[in-house]
Protein backbone atom coordinates (compact mmCIF):
# COMPACT_ATOMS: atom_id res chain seq x y z
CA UNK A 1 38.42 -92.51 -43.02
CA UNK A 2 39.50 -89.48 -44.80
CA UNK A 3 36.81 -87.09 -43.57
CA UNK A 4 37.91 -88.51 -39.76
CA UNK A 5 41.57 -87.94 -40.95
CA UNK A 6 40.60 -84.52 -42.19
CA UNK A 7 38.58 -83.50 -39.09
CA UNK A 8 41.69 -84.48 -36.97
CA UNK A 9 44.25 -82.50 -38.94
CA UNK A 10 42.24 -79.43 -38.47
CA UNK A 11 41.52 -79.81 -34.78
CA UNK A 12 45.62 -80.70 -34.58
CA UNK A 13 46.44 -77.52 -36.48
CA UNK A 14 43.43 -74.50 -35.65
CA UNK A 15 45.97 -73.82 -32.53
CA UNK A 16 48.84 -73.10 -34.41
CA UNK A 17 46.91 -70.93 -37.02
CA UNK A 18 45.96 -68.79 -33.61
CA UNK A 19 49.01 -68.89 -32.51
CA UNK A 20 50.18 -67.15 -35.78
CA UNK A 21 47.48 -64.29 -35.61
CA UNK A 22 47.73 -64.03 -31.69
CA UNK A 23 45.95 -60.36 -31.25
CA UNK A 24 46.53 -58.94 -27.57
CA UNK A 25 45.03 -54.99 -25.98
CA UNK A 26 47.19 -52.73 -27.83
CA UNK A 27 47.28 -50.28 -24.97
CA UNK A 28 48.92 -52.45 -22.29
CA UNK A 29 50.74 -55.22 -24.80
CA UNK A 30 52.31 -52.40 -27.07
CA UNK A 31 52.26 -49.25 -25.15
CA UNK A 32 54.15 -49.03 -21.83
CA UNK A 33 53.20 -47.17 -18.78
CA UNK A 34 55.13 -43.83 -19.09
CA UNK A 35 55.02 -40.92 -16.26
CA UNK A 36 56.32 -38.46 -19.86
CA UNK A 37 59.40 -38.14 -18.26
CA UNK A 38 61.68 -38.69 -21.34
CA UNK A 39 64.96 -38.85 -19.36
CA UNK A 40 63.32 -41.50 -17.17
CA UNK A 41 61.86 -43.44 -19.96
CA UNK A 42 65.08 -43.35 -21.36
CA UNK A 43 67.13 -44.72 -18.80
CA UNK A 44 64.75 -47.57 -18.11
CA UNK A 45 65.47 -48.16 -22.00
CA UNK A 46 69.33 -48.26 -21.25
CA UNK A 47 69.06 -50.21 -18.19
CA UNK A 48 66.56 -53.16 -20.22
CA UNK A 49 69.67 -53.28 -22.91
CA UNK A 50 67.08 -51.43 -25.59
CA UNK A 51 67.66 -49.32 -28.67
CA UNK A 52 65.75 -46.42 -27.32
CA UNK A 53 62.62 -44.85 -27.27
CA UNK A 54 59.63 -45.94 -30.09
CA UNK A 55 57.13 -42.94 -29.09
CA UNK A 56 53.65 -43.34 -31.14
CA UNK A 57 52.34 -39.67 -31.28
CA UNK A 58 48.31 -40.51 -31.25
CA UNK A 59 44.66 -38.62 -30.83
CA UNK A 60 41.68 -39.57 -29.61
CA UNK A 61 39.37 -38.81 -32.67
CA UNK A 62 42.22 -40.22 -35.07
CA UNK A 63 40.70 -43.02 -36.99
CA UNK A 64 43.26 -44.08 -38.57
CA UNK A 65 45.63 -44.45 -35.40
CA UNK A 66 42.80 -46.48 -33.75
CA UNK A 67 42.69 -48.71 -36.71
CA UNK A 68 46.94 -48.94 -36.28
CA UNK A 69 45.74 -50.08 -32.85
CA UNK A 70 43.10 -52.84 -34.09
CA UNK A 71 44.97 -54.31 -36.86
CA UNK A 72 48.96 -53.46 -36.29
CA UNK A 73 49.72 -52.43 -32.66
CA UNK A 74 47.38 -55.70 -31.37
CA UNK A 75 49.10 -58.15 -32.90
CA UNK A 76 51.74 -60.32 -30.85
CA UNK A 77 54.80 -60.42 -33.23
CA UNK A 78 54.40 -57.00 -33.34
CA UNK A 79 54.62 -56.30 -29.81
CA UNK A 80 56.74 -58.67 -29.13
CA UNK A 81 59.64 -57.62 -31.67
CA UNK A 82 58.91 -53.54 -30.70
CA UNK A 83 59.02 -54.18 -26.69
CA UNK A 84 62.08 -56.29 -27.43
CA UNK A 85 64.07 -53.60 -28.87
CA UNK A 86 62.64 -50.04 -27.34
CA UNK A 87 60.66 -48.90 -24.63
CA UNK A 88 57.66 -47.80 -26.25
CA UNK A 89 55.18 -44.89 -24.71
CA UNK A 90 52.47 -43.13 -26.25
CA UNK A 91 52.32 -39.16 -26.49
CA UNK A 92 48.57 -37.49 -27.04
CA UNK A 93 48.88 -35.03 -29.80
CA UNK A 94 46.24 -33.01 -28.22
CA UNK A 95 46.94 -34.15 -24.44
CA UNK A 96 47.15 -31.58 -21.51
CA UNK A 97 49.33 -33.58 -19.16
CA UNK A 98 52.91 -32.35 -18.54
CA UNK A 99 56.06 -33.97 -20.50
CA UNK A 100 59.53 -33.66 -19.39
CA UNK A 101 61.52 -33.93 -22.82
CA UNK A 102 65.05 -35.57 -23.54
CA UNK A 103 67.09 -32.23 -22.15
CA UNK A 104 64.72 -31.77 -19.01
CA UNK A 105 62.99 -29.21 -20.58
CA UNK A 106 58.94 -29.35 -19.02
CA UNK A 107 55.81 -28.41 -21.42
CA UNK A 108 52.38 -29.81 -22.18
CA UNK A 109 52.00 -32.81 -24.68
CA UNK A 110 50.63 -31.11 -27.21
CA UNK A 111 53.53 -28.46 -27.45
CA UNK A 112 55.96 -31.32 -27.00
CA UNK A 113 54.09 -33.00 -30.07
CA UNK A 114 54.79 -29.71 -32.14
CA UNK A 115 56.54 -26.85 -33.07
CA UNK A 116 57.36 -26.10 -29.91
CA UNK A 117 59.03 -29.88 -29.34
CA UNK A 118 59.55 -32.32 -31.75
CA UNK A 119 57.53 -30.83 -34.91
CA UNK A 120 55.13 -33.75 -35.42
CA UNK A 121 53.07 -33.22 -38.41
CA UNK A 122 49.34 -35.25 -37.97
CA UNK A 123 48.77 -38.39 -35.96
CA UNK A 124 49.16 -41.25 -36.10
CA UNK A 125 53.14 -40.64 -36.30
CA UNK A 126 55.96 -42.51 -34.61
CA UNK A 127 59.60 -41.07 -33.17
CA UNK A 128 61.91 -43.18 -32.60
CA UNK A 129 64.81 -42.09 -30.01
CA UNK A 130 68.54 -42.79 -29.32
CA UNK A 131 69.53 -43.88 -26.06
CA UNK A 132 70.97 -40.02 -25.41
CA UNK A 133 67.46 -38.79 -26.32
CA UNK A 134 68.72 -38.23 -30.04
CA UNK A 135 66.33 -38.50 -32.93
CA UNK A 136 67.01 -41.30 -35.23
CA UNK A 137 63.68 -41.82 -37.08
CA UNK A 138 60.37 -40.81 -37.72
CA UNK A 139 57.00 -42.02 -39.75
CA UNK A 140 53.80 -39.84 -40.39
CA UNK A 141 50.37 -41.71 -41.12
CA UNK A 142 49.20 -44.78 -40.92
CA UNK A 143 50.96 -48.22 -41.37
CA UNK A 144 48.52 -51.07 -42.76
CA UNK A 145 50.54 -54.29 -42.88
CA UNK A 146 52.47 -55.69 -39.93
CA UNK A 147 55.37 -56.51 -42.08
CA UNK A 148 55.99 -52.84 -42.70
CA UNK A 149 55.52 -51.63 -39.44
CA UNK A 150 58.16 -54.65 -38.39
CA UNK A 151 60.43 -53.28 -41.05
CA UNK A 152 60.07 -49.56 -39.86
CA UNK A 153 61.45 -51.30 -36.40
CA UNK A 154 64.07 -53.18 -38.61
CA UNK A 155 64.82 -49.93 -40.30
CA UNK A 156 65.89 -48.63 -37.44
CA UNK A 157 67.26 -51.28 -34.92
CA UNK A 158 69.66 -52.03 -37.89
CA UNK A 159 70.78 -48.22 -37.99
CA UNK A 160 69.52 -48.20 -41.52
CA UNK A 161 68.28 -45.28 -40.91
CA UNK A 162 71.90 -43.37 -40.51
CA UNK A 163 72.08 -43.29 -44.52
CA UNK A 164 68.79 -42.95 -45.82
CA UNK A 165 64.90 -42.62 -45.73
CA UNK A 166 62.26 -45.42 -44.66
CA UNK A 167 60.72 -45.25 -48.03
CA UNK A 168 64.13 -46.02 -49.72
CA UNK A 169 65.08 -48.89 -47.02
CA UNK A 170 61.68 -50.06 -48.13
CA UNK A 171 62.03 -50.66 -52.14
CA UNK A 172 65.45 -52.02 -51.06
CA UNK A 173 64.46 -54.47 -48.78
CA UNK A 174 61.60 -55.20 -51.40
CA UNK A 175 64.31 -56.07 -54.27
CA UNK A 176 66.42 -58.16 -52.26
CA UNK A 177 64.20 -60.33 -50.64
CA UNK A 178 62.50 -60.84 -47.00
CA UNK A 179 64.85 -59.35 -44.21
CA UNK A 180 63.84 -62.39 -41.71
């Protein structure tokens, strides 16, 4: 009776263990189609009643943004919670195609990417934009727990961000205790 019992609790349950870990295609559940026109992007932002702009800042022969992808960017909550609060496009580090920036301004996405745009460092590396185009945040390298990377959304939805550095909003939020 207790094996059947047993058998039936974990039939009842595997669902909502899936449910927990639900992975979906990074590229279309986390990324959103973008033409690169910032000003566009951004008033689709302001007209879905979102923060702003999350841009991820990726390469093609970047393992570790591809492993961002597999382990961070597929998971549901984390899609979910980014796509709730910003409209979130990706930007090739290296890429060719043209991007129109925040003040109309027209270059390649590689420029864009550095010191001719936004001064992006290495890949992978997120920018996170006001609804007026303004920079609020950014984080170089790799993320490798979904907590964080919810917590670098946190950091900034919350306007944390306005008085100090990621790493410091970080050990804060550590000492006091889980922020959900």
């Amino acid at each position: 009776m207790k094996v059947l019992f047993f058998a039936c609790a974990l039939v009842l349950l595997a669902p909502v263990g899936a449910a927990l870990a639900q992975t979906r295609d990074a590229d279309s559940h986390f990324l959103q189609i973008s033409f690169q026109d910032l000003p566009e992007d951004l008033a689709l932002a302001k007209a879905e009643g979102k923060v702003g702009l999350a841009i991820m800042f990726e390469a093609e022969d970047c393992p570790p943004c591809k492993r961002m992808k597999r382990d961070i960017l597929s998971q549901a909550q984390v899609q979910d919670y980014y796509r709730k609060h910003f409209r979130v496009i990706g930007i090739d580090f290296n890429g060719d195609r043209e991007v129109v920036d925040p003040t109309g301004r027209k270059m390649i996405e590689k420029r864009y990417a550095g010191k001719g745009g936004v001064g992006i460092l290495g890949t992978p590396s997120f920018l996170f934009l006001d609804l007026q185009g303004r920079e609020m945040a950014r984080n170089y390298g790799e993320i490798r727990s979904v907590d964080t990377f919810i917590k670098l959304g946190e950091f900034v939805v919350g306007g944390a961000w306005r008085s100090g550095d990621f790493r410091s909003y970080l050990g804060q939020s550590a000492s006091s205790g889980p922020t959900r």
